[in-house]
C-alpha atoms as a PDB file:
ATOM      1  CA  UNK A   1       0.000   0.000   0.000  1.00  0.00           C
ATOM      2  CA  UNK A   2       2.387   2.131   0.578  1.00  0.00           C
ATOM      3  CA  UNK A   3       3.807   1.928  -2.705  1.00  0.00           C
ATOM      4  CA  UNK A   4       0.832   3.371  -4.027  1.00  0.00           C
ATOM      5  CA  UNK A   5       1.432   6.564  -1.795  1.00  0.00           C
ATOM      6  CA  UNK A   6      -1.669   5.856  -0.029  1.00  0.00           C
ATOM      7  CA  UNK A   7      -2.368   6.167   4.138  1.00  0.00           C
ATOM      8  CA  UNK A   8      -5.240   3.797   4.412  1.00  0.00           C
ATOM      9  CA  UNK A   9      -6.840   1.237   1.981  1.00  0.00           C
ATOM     10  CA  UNK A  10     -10.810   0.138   2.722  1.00  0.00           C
ATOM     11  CA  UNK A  11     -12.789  -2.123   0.907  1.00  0.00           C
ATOM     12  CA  UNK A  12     -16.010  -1.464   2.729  1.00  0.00           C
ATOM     13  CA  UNK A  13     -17.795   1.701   3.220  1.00  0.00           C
ATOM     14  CA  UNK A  14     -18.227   0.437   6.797  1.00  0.00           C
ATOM     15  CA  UNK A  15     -15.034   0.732   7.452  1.00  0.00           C
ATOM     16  CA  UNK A  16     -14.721   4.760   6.591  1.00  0.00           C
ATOM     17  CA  UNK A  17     -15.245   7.337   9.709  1.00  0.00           C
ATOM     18  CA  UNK A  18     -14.077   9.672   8.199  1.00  0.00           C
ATOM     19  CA  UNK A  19     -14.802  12.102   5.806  1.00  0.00           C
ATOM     20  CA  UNK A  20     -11.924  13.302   3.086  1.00  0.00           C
ATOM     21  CA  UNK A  21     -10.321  16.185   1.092  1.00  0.00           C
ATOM     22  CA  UNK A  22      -9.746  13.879  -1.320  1.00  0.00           C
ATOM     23  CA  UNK A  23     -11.758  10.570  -3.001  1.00  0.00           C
ATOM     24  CA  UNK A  24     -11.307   9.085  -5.970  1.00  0.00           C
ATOM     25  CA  UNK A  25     -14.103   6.652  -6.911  1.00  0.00           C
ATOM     26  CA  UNK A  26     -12.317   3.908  -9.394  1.00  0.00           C
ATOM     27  CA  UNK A  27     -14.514   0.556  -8.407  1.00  0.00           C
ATOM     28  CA  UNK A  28     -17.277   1.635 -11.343  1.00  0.00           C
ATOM     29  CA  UNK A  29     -19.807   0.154  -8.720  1.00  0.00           C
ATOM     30  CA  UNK A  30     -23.543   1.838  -8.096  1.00  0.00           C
ATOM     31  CA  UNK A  31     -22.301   1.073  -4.439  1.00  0.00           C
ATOM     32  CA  UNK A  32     -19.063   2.517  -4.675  1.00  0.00           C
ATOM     33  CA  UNK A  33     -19.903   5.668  -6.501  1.00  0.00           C
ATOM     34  CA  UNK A  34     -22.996   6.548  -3.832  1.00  0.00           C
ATOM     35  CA  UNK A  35     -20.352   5.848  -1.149  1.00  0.00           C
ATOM     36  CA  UNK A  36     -17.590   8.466  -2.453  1.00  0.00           C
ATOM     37  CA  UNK A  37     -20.235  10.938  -2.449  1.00  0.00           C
ATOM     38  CA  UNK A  38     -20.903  10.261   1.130  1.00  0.00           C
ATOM     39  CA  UNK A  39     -17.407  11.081   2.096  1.00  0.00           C
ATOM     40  CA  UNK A  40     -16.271  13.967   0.659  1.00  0.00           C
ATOM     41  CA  UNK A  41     -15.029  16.867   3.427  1.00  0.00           C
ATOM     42  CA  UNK A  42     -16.605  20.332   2.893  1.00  0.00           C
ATOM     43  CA  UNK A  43     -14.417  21.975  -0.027  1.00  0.00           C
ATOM     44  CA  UNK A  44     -13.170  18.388  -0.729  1.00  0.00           C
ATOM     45  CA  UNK A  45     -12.662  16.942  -4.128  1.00  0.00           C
ATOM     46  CA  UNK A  46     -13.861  13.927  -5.764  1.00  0.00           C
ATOM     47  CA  UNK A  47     -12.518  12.101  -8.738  1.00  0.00           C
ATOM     48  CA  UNK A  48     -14.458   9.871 -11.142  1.00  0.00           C
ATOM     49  CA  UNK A  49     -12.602   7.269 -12.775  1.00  0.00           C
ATOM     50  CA  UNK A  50     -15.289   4.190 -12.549  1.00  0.00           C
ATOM     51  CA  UNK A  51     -17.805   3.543 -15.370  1.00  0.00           C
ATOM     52  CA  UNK A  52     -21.286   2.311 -13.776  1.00  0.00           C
ATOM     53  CA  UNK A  53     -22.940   2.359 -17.151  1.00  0.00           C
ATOM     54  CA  UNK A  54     -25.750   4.477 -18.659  1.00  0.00           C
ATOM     55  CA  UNK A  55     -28.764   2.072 -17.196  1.00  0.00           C
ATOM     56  CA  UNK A  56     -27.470   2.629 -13.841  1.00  0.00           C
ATOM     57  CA  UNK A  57     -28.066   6.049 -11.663  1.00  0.00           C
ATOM     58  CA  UNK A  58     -27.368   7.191  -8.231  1.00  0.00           C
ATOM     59  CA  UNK A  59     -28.700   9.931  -6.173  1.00  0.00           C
ATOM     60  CA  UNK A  60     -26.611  13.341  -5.805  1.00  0.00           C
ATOM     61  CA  UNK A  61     -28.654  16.307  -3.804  1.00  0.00           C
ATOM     62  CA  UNK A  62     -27.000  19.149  -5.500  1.00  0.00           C
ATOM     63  CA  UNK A  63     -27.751  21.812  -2.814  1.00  0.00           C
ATOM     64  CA  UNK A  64     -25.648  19.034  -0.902  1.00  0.00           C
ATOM     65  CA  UNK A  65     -23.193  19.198  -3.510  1.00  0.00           C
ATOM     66  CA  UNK A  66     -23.107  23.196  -3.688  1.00  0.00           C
ATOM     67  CA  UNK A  67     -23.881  23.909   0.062  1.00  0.00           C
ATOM     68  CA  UNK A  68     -20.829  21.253   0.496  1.00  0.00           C
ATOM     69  CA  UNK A  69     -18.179  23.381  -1.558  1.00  0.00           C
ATOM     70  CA  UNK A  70     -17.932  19.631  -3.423  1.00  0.00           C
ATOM     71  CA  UNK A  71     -15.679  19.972  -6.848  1.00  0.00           C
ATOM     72  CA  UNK A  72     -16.389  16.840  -9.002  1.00  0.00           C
ATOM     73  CA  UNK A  73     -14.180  15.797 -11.853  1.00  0.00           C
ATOM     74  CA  UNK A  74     -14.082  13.290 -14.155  1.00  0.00           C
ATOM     75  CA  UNK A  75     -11.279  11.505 -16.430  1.00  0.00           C
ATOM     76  CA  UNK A  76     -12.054   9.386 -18.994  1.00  0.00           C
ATOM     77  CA  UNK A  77      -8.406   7.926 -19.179  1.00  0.00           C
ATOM     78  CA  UNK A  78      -5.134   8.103 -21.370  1.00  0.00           C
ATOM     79  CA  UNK A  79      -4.349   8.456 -24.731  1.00  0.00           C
ATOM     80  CA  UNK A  80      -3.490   5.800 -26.748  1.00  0.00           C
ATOM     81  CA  UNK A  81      -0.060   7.342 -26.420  1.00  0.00           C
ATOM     82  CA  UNK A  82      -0.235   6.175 -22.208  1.00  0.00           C
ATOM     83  CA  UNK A  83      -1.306   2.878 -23.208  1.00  0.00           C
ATOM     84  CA  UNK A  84       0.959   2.302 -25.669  1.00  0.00           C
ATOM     85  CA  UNK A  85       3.794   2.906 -22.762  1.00  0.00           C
ATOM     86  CA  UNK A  86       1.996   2.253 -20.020  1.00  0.00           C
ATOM     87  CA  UNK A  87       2.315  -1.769 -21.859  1.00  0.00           C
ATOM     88  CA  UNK A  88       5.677  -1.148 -22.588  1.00  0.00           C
ATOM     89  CA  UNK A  89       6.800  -0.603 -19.181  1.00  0.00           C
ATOM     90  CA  UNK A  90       5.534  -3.405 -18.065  1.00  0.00           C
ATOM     91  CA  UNK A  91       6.756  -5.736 -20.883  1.00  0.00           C
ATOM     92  CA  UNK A  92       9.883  -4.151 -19.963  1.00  0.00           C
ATOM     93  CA  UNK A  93       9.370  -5.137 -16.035  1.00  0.00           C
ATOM     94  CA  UNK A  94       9.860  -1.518 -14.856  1.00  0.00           C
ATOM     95  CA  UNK A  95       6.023  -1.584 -13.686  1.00  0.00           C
ATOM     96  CA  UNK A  96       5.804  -3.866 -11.040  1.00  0.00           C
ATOM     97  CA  UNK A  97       2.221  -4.183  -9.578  1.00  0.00           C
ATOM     98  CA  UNK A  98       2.217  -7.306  -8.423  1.00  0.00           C
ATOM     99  CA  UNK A  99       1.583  -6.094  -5.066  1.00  0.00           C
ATOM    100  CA  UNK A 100      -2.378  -5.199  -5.703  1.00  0.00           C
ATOM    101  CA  UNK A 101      -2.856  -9.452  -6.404  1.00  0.00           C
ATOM    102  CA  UNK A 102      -3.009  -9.711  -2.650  1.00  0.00           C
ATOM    103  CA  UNK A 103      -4.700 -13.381  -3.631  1.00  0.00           C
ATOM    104  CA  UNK A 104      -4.129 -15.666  -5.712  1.00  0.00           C
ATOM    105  CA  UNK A 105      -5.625 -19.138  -6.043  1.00  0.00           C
ATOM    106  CA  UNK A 106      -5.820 -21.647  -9.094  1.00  0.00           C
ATOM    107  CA  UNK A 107      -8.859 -22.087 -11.264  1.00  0.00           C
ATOM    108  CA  UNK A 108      -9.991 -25.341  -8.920  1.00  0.00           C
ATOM    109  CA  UNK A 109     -10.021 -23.403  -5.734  1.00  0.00           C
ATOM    110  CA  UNK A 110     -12.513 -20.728  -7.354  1.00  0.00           C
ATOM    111  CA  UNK A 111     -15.168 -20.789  -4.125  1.00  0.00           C
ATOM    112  CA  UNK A 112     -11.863 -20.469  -1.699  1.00  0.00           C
ATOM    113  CA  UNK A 113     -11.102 -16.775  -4.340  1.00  0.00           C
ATOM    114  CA  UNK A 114     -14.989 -15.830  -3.765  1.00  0.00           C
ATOM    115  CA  UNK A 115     -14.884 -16.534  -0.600  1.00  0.00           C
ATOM    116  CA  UNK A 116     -11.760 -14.125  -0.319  1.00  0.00           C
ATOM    117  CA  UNK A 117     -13.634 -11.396  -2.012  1.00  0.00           C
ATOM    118  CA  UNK A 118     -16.182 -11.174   0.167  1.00  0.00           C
ATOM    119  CA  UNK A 119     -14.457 -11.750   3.790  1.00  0.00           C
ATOM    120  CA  UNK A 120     -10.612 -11.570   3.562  1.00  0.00           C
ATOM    121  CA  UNK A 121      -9.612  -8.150   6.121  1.00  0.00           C
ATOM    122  CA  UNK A 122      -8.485  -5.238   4.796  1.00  0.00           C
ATOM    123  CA  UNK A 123      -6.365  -4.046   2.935  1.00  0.00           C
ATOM    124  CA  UNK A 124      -7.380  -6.746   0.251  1.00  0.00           C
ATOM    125  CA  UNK A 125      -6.627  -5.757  -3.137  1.00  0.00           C
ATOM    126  CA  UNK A 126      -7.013  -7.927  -6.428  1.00  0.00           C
ATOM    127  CA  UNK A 127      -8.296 -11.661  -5.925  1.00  0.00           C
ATOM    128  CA  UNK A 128      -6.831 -13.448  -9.065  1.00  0.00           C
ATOM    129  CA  UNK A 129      -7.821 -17.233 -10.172  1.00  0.00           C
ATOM    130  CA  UNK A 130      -4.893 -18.669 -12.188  1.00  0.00           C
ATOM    131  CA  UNK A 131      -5.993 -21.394 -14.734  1.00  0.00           C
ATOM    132  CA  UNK A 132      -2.924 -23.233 -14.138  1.00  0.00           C
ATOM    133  CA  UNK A 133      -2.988 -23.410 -11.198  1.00  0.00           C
ATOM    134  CA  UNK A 134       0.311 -21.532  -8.729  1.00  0.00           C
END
């Protein structure tokens, strides 16, 4: 986690007290977006990076949002440029994430990687099921 330059990593709303200058919303869940609205610190910021898709909508109060001081941006991600060396760094292995797979668990053991999702403690980060196995 620290890595990532972060102080604290959740994975349920639950878990939040407090409320934040600064939340990016990047799970692209209905859940997850209505939560990062919930947690934004008058004059705080929040940045939308998660799709939730055109059939789905959430509520936002906008006197809440205006009487809140709330700036709300968006990104809709890189250029093609990015990608293109965003792949070659890690083709390259100077982009090691490895450390967001906090799970991993072959194909077979697939109830054992739900399982994870839903109860493994904090900070949990990406559950991966590996056909062939570890």
């Amino acid at each position: 986690m620290k890595q990532t330059g972060a102080d604290n990593f959740y994975t349920s709303e639950d878990e939040i007290l407090a409320l934040y200058d600064f939340v990016i919303e990047a799970s692209g869940s209905k859940k997850g977006s209505e939560g990062a609205f919930r947690k934004i610190a008058r004059g705080g910021t929040l940045l939308i990076l998660g799709y939730i898709g055109h059939e789905v909508s959430i509520p936002v109060v906008i006197d809440d949002v205006v009487n809140g001081d709330f700036s709300i941006f968006a990104s809709f991600g890189a250029t093609t440029v990015a990608w293109k060396r965003t792949v070659e760094l890690f083709n390259t292995k100077k982009l090691d994430l490895t450390f967001l797979a906090t799970h991993r668990y072959p194909l077979a053991d697939w109830e054992r990687a739900l399982d994870a999702l839903k109860t493994a403690p904090a900070p949990r980060g990406k559950v991966l099921m590996l056909p062939q196995g570890e």
